[in-house]
Every structure is written in structure tokens, then in C-alpha cells.
Protein backbone atom coordinates (compact mmCIF):
# COMPACT_ATOMS: atom_id res chain seq x y z
CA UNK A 1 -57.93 -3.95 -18.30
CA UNK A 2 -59.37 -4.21 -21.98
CA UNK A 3 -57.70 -4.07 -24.95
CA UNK A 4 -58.43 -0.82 -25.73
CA UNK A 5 -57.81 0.56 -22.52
CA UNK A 6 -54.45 -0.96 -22.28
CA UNK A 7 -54.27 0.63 -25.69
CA UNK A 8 -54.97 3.95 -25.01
CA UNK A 9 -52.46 3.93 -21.58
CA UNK A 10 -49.66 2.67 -23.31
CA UNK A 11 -50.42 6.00 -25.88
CA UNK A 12 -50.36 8.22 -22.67
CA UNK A 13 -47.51 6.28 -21.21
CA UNK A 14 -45.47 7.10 -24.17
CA UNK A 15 -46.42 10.23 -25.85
CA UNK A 16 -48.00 11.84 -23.10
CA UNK A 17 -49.50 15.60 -23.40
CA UNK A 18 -49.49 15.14 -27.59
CA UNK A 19 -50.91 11.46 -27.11
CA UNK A 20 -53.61 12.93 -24.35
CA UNK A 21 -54.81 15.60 -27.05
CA UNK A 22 -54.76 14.01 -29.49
CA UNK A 23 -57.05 10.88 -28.58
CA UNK A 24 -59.31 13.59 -26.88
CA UNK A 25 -60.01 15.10 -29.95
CA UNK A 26 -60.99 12.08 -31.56
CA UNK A 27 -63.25 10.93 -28.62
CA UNK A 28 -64.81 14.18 -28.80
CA UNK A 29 -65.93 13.94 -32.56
CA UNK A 30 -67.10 10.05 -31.71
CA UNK A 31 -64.04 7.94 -32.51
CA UNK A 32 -64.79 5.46 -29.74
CA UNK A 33 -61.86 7.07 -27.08
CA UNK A 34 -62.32 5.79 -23.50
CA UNK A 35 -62.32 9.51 -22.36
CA UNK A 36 -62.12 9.42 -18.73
CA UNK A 37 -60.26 6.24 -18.57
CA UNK A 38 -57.62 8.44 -20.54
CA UNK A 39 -57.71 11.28 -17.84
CA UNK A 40 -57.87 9.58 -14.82
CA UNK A 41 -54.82 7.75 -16.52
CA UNK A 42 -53.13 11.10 -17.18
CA UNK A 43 -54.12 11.86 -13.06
CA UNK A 44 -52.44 9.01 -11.73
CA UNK A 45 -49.33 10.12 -13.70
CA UNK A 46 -49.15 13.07 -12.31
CA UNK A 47 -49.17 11.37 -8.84
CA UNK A 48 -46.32 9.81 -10.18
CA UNK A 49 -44.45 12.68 -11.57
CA UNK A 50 -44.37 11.22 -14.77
CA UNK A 51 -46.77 14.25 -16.24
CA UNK A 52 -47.42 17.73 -14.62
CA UNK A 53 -50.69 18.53 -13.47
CA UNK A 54 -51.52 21.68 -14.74
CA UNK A 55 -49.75 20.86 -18.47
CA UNK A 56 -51.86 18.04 -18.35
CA UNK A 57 -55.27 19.92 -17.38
CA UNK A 58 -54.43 22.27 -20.22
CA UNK A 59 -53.84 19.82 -22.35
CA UNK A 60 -56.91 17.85 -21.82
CA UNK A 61 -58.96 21.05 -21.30
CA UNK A 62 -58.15 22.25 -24.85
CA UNK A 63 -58.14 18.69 -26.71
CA UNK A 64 -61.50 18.11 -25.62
CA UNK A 65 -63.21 22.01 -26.27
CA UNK A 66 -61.30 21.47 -30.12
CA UNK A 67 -63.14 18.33 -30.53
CA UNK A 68 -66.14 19.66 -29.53
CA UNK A 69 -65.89 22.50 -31.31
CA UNK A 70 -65.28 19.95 -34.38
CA UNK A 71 -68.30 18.48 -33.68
CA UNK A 72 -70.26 21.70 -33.45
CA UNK A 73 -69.36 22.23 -37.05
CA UNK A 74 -69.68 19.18 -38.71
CA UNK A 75 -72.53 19.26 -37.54
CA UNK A 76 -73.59 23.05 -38.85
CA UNK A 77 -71.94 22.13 -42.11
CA UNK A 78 -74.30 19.11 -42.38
CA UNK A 79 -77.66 20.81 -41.04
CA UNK A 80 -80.34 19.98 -40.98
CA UNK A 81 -81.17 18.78 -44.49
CA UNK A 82 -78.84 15.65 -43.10
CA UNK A 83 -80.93 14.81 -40.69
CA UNK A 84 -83.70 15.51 -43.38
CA UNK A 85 -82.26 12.32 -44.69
CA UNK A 86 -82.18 9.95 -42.20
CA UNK A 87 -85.77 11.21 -41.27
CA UNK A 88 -87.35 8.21 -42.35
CA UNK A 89 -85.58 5.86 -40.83
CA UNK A 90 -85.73 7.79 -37.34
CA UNK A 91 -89.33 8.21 -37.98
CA UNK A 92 -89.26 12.00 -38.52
CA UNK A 93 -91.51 14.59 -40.28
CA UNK A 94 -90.55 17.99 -41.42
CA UNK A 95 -93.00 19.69 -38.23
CA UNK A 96 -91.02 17.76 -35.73
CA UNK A 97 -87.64 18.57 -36.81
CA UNK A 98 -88.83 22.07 -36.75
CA UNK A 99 -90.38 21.90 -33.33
CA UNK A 100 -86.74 19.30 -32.31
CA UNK A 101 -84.34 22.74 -33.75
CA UNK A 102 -86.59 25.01 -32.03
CA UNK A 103 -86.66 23.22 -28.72
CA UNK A 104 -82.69 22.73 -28.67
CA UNK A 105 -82.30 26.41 -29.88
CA UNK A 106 -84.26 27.64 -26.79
CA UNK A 107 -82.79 24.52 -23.90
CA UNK A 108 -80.10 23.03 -25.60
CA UNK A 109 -77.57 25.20 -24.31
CA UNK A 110 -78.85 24.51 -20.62
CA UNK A 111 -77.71 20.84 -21.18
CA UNK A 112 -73.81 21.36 -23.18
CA UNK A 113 -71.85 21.46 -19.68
CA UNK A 114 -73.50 18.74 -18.09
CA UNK A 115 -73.82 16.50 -21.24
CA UNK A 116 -69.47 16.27 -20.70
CA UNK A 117 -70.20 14.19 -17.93
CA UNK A 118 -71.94 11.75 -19.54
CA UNK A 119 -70.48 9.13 -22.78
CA UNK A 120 -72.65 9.35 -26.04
CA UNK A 121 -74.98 12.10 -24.87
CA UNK A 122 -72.21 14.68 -25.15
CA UNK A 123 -71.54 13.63 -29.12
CA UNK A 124 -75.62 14.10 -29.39
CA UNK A 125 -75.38 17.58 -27.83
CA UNK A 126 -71.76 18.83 -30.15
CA UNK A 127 -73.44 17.84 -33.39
CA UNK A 128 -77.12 18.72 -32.44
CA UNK A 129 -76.22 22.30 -31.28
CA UNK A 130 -74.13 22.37 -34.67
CA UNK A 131 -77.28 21.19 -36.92
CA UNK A 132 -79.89 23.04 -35.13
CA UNK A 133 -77.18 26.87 -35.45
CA UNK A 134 -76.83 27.44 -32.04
CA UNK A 135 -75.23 30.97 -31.55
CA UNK A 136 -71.35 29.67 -31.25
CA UNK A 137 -70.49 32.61 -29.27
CA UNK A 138 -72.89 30.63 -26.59
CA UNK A 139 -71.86 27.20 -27.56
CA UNK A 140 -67.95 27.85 -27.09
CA UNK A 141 -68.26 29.66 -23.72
CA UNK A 142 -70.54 26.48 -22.64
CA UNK A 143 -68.18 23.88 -24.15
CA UNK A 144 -65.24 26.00 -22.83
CA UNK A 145 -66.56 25.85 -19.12
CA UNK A 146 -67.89 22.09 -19.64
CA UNK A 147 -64.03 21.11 -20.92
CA UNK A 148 -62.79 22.46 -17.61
CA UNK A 149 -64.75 21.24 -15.12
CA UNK A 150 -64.82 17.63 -16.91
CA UNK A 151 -61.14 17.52 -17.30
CA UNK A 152 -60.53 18.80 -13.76
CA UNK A 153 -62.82 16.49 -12.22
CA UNK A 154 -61.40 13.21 -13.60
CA UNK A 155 -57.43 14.10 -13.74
CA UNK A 156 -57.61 15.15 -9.94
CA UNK A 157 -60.03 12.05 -9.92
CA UNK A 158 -56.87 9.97 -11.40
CA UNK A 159 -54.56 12.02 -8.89
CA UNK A 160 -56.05 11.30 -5.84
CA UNK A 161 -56.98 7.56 -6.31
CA UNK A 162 -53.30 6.83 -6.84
CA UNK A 163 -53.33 3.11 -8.11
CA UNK A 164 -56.90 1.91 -7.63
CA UNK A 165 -57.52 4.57 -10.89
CA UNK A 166 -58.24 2.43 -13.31
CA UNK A 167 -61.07 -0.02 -11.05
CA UNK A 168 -62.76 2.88 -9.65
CA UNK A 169 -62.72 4.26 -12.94
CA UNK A 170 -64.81 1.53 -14.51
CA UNK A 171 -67.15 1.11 -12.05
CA UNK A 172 -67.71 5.27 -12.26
CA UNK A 173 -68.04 4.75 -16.35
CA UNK A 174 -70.54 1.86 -16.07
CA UNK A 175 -72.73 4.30 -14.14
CA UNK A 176 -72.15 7.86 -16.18
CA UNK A 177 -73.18 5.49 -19.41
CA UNK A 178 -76.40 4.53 -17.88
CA UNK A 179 -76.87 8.00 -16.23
CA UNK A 180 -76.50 9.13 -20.24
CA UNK A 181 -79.05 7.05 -21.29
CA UNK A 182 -81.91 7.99 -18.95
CA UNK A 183 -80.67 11.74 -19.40
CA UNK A 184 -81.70 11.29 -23.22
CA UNK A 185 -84.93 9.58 -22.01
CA UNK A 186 -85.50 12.72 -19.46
CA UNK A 187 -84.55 15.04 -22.70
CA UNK A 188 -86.96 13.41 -24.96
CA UNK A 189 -89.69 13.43 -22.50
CA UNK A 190 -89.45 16.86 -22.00
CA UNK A 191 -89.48 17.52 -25.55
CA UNK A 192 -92.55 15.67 -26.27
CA UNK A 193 -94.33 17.39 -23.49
CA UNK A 194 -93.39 20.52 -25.22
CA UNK A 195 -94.49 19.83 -28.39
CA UNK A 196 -97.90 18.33 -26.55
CA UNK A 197 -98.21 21.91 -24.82
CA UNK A 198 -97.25 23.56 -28.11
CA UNK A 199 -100.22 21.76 -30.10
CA UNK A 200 -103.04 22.44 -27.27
CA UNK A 201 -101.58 26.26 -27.40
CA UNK A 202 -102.56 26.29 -30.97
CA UNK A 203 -105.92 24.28 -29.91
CA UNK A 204 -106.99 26.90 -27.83
């Protein structure tokens, strides 16, 4: 176990439910939080009677839909005229972060419960939805239903692996971070063969 692993399990370990919340929050906003290392933690716990299950889902649940929800708006507070900023260095013009806000605003919601699943993307998808003014009524039932199913999936993960948590765990992140990368890749594809089929609309 790393250093910040053992970290983070000695937090659980000793503050439990306020240490699990809190360090989700922070992991959802991009503090670098080994999220499901965390919950399947908190999982084996409850195998252990040392946390309750369902205080512990609701715990997790709600840490990680608040920091989303943080995300969301830093994100709206910044806007777009941030990402106006770092245009140049992404290699940005003002037509494609139009046609970027406009494709998120009409697909980006399709992608908030799944993106969970998956380390980095999920920060991309908070803030993004956030910059580009997603309807929040849409954005907190998505991140509402994405925080339950995420949390549930790796506390009962933790639960039923009993002591080989934290080595199936790391073989399981290894693959969800490369899974996020070639998700982005699959997002930005799509996008640019939007914005292709956009342009030979106009053509025609």
C-alpha cells in the first residue's frame, strides 16, 4: 500500500463517516483523493462491523454529489471567459468553444453518471457542465443518481471482497484510469465529427 493510501485508511480507520465525507468532497473538486480505494476501504469495514453499511452509503453518497455539485459551480462561476484564457495554450478559438458549449449542452448530460466511474474524466465532466450552464435541475438529478450507483458499487465492492479489498482494488483502478482516458479520446472524437458534420451542413 502507498503512502497515500495508507494515508487515507488510517483517516477512515479513525474518523470514519466525517473522515469518508469529508475526503470525498475533496476528491470530487480534484484534490488528488484515492476515491474508490476510500470506499472499498469503508466496505471492508463494514464487513467488519467497524462502520454500518447503509450510514456509510449515505455518507459517501452525499460527500461525493456535494463535491460534485462544488465542482458544477466553480465551474459556472468561472465560465467560460476562463477557459477563454487558457485558449491559447489549449489551442482554442472563440468558434470552437462555441461549437465545445454547444455540443456538451446537447450530450454532456448523457455522459455525468457514467463519467463517476471513471478517475479524471468525472472532474472534466463537474466543471465542464458548470462552464458550459448546464440546466442544474438536470445536472443534480444526474450527479444524484451517478453518486449512488458509484458509491454502492464500490462499498458493497469493499464488503464482499473481505480482505483482498485493497489488491483487487488497484488492479480495478489501474484499468477505470485507462478506461478514462480512451473515454475522453471516444468524447473528443465524437465532437470533432460533429463539428465536421456541422461545417458540411453549412457547406451545403
Amino acid at each position: 500500500m502507498h503512502g497515500l493510501e495508507h494515508y487515507v485508511t488510517n483517516i477512515i480507520f479513525h474518523y470514519r463517516y466525517v473522515g469518508l465525507f469529508l475526503l470525498l468532497i475533496g476528491g470530487m473538486v480534484g484534490i488528488p483523493v484515492p476515491d474508490e480505494f476510500l470506499m472499498t476501504f469503508s466496505g471492508f469495514q463494514t464487513s467488519l462491523g467497524r462502520m454500518n453499511f447503509w450510514e456509510t452509503l449515505f455518507t459517501a453518497t452525499l460527500g461525493s454529489f456535494l463535491g460534485m455539485n462544488l465542482s458544477y459551480w466553480i465551474g459556472r462561476r468561472l465560465g467560460i471567459p476562463f477557459l477563454h484564457k487558457l485558449a491559447p495554450y489549449l489551442h482554442l478559438n472563440e468558434i470552437r468553444i462555441a461549437r465545445a458549449e454547444h455540443w456538451f449542452q446537447r450530450f454532456g448530460d448523457r455522459l455525468i453518471v457514467i463519467g463517476y466511474f471513471f478517475p479524471g474524466f468525472r472532474h472534466f465532466i463537474a466543471y465542464f457542465s458548470g462552464m458550459s450552464e448546464l440546466h442544474y435541475g438536470l445536472y443534480a438529478a444526474l450527479a444524484g443518481a451517478g453518486a449512488f450507483l458509484w458509491t454502492i458499487t464500490f462499498i458493497t465492492l469493499g464488503r464482499i471482497l473481505g480482505e483482498h479489498w485493497a489488491k483487487i482494488t488497484l488492479i480495478l483502478h489501474h484499468y477505470l484510469v485507462r478506461g478514462g482516458l480512451m473515454l475522453a479520446i471516444i468524447v473528443f472524437l465524437i465532437y470533432l465529427y460533429s463539428v465536421k458534420r456541422g461545417r458540411e451542413s453549412k457547406e451545403d
